[in-house]
N, C-alpha and C. Protein backbone atom coordinates (compact mmCIF):
# COMPACT_ATOMS: atom_id res chain seq x y z
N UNK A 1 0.82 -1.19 0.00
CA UNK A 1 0.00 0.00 0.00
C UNK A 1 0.87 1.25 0.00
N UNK A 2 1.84 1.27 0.72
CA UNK A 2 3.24 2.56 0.58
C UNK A 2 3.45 2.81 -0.36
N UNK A 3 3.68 1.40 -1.22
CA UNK A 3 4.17 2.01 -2.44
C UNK A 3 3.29 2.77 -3.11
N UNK A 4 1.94 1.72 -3.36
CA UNK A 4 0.68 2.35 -4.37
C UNK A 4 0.59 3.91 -3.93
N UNK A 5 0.65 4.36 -2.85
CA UNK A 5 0.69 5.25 -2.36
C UNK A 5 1.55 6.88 -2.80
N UNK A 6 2.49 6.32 -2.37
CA UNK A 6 3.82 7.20 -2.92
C UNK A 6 3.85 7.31 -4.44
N UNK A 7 3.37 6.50 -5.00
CA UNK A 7 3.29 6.60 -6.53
C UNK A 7 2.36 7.10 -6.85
N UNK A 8 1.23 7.33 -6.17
CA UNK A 8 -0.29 8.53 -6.48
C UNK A 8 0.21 9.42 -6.26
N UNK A 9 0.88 10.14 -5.43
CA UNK A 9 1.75 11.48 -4.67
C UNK A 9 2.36 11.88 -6.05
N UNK A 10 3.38 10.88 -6.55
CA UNK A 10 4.13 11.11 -7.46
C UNK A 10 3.62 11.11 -8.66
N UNK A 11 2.90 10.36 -9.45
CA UNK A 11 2.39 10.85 -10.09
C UNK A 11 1.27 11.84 -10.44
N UNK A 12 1.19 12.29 -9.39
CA UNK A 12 0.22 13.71 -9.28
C UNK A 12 0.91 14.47 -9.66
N UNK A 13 1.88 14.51 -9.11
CA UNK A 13 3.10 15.66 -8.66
C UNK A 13 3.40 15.88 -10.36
N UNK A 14 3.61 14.73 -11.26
CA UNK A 14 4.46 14.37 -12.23
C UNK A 14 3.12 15.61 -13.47
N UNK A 15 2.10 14.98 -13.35
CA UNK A 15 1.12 15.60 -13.89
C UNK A 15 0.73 17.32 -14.11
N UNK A 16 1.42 17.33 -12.47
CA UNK A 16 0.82 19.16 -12.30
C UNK A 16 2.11 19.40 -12.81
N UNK A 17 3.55 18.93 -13.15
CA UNK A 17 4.45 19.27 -13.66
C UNK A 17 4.52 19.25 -15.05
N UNK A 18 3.70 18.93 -15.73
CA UNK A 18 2.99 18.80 -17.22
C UNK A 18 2.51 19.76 -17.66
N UNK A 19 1.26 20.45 -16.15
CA UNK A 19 0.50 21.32 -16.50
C UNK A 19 1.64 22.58 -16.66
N UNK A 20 2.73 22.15 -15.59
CA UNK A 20 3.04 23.90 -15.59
C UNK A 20 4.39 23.35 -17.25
N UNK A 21 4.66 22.94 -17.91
CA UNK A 21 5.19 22.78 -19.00
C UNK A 21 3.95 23.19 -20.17
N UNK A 22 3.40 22.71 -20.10
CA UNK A 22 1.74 22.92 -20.81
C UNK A 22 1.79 24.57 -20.70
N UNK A 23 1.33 25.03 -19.67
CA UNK A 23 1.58 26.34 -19.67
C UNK A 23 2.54 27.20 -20.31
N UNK A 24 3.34 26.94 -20.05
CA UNK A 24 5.04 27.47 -20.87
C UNK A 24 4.80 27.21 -22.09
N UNK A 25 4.46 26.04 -22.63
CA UNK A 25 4.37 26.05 -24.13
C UNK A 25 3.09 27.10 -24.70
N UNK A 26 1.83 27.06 -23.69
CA UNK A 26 0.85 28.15 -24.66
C UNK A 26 1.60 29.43 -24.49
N UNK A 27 2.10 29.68 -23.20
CA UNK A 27 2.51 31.43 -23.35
C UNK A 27 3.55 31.66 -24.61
N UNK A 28 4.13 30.56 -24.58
CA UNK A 28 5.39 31.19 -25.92
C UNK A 28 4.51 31.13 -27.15
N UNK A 29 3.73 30.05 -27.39
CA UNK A 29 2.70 29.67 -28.62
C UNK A 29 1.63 31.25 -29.15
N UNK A 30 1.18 31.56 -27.29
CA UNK A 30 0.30 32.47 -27.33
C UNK A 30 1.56 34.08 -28.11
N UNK A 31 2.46 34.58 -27.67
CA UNK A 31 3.41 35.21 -28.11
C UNK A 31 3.83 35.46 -29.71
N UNK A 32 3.91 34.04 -29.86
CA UNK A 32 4.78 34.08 -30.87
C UNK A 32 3.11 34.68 -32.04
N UNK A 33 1.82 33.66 -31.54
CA UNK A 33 1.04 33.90 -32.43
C UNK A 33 0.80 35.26 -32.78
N UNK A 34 0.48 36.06 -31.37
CA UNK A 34 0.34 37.67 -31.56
C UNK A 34 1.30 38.41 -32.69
N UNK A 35 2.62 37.84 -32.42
CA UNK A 35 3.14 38.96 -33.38
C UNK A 35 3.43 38.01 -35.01
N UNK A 36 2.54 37.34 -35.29
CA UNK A 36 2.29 36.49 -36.21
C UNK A 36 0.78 36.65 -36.75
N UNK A 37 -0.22 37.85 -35.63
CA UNK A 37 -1.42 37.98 -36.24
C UNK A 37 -2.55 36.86 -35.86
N UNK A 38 -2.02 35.37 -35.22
CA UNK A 38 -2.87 34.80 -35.36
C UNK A 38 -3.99 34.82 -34.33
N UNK A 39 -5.11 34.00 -34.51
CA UNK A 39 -5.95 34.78 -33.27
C UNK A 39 -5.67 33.29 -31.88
N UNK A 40 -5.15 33.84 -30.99
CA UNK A 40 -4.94 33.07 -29.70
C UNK A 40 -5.16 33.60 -28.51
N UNK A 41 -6.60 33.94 -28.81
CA UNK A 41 -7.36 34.59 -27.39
C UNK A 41 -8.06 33.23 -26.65
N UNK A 42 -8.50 32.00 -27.07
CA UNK A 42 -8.40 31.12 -26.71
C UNK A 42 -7.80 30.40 -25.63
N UNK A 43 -6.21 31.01 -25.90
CA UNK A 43 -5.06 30.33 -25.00
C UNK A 43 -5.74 30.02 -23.67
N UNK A 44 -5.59 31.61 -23.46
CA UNK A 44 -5.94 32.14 -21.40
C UNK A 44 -6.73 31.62 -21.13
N UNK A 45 -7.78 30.77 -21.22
CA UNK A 45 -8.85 29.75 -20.82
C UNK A 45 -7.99 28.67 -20.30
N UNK A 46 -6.95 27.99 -21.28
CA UNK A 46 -6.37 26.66 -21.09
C UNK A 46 -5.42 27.13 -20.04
N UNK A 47 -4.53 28.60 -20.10
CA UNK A 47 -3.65 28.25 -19.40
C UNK A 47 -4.15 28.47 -18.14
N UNK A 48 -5.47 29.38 -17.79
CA UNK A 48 -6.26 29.26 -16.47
C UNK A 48 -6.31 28.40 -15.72
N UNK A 49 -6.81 27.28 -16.30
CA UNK A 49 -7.59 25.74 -15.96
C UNK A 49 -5.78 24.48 -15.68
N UNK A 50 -4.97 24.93 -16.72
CA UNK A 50 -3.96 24.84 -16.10
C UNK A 50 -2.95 24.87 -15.06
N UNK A 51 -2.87 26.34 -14.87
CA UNK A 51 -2.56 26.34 -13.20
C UNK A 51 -3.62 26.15 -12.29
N UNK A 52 -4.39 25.83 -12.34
CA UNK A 52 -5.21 25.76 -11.42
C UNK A 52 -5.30 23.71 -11.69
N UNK A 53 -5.24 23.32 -11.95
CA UNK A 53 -4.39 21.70 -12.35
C UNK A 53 -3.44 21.52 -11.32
N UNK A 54 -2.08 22.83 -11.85
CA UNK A 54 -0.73 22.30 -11.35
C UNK A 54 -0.70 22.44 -10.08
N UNK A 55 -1.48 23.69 -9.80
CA UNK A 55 -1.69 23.66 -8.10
C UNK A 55 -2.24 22.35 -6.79
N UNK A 56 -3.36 22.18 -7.98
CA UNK A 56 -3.91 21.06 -6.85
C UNK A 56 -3.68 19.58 -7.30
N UNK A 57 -2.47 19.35 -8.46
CA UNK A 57 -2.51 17.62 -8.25
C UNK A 57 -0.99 18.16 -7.70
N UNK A 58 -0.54 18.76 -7.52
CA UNK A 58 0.99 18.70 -6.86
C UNK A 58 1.03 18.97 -5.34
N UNK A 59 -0.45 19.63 -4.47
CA UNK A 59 -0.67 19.44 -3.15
C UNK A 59 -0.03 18.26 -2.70
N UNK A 60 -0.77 17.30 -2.61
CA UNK A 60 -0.27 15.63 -1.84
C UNK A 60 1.61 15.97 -2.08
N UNK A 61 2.06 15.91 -3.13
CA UNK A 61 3.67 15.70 -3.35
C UNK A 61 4.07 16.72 -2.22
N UNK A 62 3.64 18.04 -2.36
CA UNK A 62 4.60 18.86 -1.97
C UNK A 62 4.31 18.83 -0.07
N UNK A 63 2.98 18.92 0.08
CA UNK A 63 2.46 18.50 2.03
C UNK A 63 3.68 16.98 1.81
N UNK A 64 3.50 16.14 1.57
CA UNK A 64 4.52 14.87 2.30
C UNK A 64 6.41 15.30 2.03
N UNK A 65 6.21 16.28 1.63
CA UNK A 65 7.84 16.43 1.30
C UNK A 65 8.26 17.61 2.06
N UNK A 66 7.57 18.40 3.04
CA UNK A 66 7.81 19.46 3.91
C UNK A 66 7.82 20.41 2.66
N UNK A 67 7.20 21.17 1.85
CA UNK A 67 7.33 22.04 1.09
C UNK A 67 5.99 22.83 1.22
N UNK A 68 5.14 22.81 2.30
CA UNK A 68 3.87 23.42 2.63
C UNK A 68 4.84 24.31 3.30
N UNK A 69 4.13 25.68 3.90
CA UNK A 69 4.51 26.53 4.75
C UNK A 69 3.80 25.99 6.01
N UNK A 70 5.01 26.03 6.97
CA UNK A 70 4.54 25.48 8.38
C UNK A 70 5.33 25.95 9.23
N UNK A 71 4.64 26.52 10.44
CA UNK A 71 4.84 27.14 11.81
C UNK A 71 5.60 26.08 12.90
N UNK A 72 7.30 26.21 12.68
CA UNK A 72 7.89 25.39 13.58
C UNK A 72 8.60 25.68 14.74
N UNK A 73 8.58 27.26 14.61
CA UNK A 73 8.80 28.22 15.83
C UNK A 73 8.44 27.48 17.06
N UNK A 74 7.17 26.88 17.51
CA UNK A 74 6.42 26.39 18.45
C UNK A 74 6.64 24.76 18.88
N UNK A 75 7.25 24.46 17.57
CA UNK A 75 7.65 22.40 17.50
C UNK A 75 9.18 22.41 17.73
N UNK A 76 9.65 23.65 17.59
CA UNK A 76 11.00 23.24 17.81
C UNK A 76 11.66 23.48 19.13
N UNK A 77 10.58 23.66 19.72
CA UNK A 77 10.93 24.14 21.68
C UNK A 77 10.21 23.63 22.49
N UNK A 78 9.40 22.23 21.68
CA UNK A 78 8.52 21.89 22.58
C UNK A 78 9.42 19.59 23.02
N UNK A 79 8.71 19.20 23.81
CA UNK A 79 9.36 17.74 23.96
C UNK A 79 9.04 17.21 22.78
N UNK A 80 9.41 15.52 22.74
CA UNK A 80 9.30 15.01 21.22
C UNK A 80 7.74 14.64 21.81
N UNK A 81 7.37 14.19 23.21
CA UNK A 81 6.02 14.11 23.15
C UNK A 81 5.18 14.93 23.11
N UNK A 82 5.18 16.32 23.31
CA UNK A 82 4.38 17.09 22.88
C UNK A 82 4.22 17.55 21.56
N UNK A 83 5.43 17.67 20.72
CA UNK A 83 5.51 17.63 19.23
C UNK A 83 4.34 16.76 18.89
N UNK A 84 4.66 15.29 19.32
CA UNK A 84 4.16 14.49 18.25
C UNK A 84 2.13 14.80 18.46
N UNK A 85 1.91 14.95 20.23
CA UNK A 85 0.70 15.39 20.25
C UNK A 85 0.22 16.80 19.51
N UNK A 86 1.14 17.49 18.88
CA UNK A 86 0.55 18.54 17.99
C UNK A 86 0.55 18.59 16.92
N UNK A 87 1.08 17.33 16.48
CA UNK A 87 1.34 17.01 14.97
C UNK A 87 -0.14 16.25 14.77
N UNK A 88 -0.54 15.64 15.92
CA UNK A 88 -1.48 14.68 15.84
C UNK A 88 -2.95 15.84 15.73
N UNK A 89 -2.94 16.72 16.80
CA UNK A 89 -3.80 18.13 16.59
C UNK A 89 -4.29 18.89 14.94
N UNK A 90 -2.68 18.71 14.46
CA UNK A 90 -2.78 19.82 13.31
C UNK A 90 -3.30 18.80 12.52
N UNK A 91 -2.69 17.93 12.22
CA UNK A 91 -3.15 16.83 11.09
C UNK A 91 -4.64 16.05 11.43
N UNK A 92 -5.30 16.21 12.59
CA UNK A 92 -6.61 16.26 12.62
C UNK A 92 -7.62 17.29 12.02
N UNK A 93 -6.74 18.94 12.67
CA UNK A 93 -7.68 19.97 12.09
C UNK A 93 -7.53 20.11 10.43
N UNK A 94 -5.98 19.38 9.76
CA UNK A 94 -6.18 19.33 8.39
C UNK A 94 -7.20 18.49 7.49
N UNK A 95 -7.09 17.13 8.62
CA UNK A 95 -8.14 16.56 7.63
C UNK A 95 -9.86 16.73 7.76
N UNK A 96 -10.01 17.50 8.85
CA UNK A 96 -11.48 18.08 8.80
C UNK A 96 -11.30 19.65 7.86
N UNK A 97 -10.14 20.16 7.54
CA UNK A 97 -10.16 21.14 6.64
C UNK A 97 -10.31 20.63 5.41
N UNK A 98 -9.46 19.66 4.72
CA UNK A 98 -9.51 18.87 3.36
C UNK A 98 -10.20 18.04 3.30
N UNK A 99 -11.45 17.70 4.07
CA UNK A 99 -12.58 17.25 4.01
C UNK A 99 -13.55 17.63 3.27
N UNK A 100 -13.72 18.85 4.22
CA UNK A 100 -14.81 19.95 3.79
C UNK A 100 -13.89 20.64 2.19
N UNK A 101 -12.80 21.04 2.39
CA UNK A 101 -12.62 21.31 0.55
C UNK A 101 -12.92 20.38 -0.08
N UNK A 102 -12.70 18.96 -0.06
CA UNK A 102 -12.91 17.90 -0.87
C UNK A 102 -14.55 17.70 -1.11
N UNK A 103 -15.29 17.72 0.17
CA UNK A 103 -16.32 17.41 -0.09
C UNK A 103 -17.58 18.31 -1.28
N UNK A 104 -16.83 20.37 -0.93
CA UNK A 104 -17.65 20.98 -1.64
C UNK A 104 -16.79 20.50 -3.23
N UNK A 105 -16.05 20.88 -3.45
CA UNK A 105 -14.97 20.65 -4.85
C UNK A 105 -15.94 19.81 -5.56
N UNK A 106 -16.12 18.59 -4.84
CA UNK A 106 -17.02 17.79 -5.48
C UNK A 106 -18.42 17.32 -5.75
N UNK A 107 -18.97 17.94 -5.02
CA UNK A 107 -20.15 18.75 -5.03
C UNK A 107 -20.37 19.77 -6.13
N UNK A 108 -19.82 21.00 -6.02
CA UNK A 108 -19.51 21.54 -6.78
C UNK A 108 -19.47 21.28 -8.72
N UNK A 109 -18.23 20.39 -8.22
CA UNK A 109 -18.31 19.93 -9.88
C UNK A 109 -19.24 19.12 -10.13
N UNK A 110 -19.95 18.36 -9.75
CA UNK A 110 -20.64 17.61 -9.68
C UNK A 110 -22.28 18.37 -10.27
N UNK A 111 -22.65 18.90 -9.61
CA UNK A 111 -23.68 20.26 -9.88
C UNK A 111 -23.33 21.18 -11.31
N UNK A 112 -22.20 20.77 -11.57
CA UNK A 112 -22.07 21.36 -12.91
C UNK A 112 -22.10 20.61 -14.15
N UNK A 113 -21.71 19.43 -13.66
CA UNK A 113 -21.83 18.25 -14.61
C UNK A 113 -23.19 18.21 -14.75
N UNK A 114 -24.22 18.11 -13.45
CA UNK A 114 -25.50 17.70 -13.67
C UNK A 114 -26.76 18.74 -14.45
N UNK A 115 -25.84 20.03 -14.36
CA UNK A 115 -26.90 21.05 -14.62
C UNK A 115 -25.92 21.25 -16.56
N UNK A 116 -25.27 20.71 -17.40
CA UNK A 116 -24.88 20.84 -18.09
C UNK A 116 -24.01 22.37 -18.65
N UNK A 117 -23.54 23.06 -17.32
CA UNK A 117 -22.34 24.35 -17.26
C UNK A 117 -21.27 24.30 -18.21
N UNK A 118 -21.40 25.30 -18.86
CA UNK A 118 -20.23 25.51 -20.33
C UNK A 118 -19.23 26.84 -20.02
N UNK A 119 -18.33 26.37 -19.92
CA UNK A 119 -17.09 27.33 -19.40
C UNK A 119 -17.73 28.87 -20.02
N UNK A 120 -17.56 29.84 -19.81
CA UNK A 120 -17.87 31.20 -19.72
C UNK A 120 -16.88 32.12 -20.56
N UNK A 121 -15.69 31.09 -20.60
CA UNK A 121 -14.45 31.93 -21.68
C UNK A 121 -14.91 31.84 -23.19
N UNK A 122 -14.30 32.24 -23.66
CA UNK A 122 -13.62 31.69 -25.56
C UNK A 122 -14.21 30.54 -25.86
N UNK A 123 -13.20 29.45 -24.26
CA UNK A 123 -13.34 28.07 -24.67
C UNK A 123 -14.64 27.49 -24.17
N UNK A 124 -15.58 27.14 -25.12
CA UNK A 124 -17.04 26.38 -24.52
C UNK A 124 -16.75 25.30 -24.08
N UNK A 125 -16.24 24.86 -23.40
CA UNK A 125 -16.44 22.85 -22.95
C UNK A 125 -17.39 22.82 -21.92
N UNK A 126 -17.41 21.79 -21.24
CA UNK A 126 -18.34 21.68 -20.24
C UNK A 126 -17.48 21.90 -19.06
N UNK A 127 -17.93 23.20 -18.04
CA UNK A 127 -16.71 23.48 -17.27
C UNK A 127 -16.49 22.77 -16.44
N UNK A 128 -17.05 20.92 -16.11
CA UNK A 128 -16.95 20.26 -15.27
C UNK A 128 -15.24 19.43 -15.52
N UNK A 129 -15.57 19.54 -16.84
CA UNK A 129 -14.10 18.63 -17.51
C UNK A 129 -12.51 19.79 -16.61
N UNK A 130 -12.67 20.96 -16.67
CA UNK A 130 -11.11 21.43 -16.45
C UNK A 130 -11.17 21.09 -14.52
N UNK A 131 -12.79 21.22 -13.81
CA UNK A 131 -13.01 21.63 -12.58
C UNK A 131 -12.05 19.85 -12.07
N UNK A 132 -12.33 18.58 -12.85
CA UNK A 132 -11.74 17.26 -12.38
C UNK A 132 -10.68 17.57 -11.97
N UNK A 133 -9.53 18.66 -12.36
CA UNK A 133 -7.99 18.47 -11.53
C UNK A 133 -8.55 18.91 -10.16
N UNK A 134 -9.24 19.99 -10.12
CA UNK A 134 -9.40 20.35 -8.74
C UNK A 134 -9.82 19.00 -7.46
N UNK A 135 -10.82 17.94 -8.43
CA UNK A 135 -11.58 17.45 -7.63
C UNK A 135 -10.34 16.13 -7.41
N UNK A 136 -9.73 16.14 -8.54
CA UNK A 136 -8.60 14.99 -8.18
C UNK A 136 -7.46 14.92 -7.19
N UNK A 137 -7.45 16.90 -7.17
CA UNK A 137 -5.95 16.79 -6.80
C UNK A 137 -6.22 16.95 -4.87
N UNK A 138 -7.48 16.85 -5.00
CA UNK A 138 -8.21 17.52 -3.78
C UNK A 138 -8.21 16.00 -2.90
N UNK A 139 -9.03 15.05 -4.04
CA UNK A 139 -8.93 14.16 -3.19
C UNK A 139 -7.55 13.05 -2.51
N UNK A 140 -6.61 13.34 -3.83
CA UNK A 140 -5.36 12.84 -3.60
C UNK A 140 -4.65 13.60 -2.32
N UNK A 141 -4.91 14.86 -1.94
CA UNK A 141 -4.42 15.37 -0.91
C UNK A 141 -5.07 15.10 0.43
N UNK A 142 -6.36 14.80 0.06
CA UNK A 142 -7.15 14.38 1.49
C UNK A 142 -6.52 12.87 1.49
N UNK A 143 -6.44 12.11 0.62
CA UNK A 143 -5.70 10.85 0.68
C UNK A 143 -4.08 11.08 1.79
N UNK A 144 -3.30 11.71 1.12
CA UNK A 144 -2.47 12.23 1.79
C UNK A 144 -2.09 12.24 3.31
N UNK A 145 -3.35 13.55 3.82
CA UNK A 145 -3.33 13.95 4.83
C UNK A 145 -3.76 12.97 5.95
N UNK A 146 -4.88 11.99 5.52
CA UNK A 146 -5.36 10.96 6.30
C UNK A 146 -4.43 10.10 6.28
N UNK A 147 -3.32 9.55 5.31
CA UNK A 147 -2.35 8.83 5.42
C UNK A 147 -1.37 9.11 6.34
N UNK A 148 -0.89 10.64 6.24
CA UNK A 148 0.18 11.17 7.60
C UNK A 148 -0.24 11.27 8.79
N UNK A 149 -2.12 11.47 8.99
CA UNK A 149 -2.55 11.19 10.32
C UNK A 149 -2.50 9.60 10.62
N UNK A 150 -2.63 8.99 10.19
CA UNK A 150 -1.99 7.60 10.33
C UNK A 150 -0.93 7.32 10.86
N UNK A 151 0.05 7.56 10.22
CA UNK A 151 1.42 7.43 10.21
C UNK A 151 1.76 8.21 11.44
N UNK A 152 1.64 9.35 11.85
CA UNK A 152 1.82 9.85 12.90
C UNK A 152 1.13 9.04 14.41
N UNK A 153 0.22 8.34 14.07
CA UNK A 153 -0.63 7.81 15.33
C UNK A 153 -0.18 6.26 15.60
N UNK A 154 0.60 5.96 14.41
CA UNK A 154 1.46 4.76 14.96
C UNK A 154 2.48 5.00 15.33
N UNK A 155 2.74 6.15 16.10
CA UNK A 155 3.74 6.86 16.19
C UNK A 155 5.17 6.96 15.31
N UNK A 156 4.79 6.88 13.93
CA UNK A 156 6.25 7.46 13.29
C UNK A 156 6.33 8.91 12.84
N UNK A 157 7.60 9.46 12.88
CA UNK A 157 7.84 10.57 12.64
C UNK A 157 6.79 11.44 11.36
N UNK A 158 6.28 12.50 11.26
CA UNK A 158 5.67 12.97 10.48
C UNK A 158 6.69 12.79 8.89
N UNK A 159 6.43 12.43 7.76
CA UNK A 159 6.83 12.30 6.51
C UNK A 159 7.97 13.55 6.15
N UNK A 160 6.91 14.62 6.46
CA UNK A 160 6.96 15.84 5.98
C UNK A 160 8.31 16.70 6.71
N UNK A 161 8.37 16.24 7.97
CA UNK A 161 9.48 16.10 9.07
C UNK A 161 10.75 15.84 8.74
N UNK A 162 10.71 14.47 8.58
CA UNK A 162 11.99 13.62 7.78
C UNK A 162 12.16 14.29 6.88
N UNK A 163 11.90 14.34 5.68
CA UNK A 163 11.75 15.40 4.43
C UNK A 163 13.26 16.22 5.12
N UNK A 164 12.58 17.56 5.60
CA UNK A 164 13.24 18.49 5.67
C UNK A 164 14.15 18.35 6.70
N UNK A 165 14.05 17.40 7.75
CA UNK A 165 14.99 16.67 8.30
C UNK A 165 16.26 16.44 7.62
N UNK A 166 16.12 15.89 6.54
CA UNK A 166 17.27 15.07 5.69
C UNK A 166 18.07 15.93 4.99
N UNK A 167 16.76 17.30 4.24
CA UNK A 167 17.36 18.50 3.39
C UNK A 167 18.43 19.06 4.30
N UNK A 168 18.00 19.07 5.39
CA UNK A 168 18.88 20.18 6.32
C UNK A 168 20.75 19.29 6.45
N UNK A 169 19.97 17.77 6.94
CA UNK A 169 21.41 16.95 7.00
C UNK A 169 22.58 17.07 5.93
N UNK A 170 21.20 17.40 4.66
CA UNK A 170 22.87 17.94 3.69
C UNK A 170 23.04 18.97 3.02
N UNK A 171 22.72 20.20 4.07
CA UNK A 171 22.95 20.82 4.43
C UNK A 171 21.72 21.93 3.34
N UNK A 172 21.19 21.21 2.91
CA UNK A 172 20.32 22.27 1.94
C UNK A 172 19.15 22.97 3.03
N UNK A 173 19.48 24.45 3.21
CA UNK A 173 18.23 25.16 4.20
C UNK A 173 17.90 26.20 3.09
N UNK A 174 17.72 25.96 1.79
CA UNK A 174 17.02 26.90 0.63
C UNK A 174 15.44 26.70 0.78
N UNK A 175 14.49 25.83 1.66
CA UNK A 175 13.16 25.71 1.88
C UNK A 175 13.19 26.87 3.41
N UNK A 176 14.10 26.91 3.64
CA UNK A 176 13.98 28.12 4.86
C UNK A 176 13.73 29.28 4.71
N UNK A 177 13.80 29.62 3.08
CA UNK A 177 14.78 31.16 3.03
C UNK A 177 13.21 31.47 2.44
């Protein structure tokens, strides 16, 4: 299951790294067309729905790899048993937070699928089709987060911990700055 696991993370991760290449290719595409005349008002729809892709299937990767912004001012002066009881705190109040995002997200899209909603840009599709990264990357992160509340309650070190644990061991503190 770790593995299957780590490989949803990663290939999320791999995906929203597509989107933001995807992106790069319309802006130069979109560029080059302008001073070529052609009409690529179109683009800004895709590359919208794009970052908004790369953002939420690369959540899960970047929360298990310590690359979220997190308040350690307070964990780094406290015992390892009180740490771990606030790790256990936060990663409770996260997964009743990425609950409730997960649950409207999909709702949401869902209500748009059912009421037949056509994107509002240039591009007509059905705006349920671009809203799926949201609902994917949403649930892969609630996957995530319920996995590190796990992991933390069998008492092993938080993921996200080790992570930047290890960065620091060699010597990389560029996630600090």
């Amino acid at each position: 299951m770790r593995r299957f696991l780590d490989k949803l993370y990663d290939g999320a991760a791999i995906l929203g790294g597509f989107c933001v290449f995807s992106i790069f290719i319309l802006m130069i595409a979109g560029g080059v067309g302008r001073q070529l005349n052609l009409r690529v008002s179109g683009l800004n729809d895709y590359v919208a729905w794009l970052c908004a892709a790369a953002a939420f299937l690369t959540m899960a990767h970047a929360f298990r790899h310590g690359d979220f912004v997190r308040v350690t001012l307070l964990l780094e002066h406290v015992s390892a048993k009180t740490r771990r009881m606030l790790d256990v705190v936060c990663l409770c109040c996260a997964t009743v937070a990425v609950g409730y995002l997960t649950y409207w997200a999909t709702s949401f899209t869902w209500e748009s699928y059912e009421y037949g909603e056509v994107a509002t840009g240039l591009v007509a599709i059905p705006i349920w089709i671009p809203q799926m990264s949201f609902v994917i990357g949403c649930w892969i992160f609630m996957i995530a987060v319920i996995d590190e509340l796990v992991n933390v309650l069998r008492g092993q070190l938080p993921t996200y911990q080790r992570a930047v644990e290890e960065r620091h061991a060699k010597g990389d503190f560029s996630s600090e700055v």
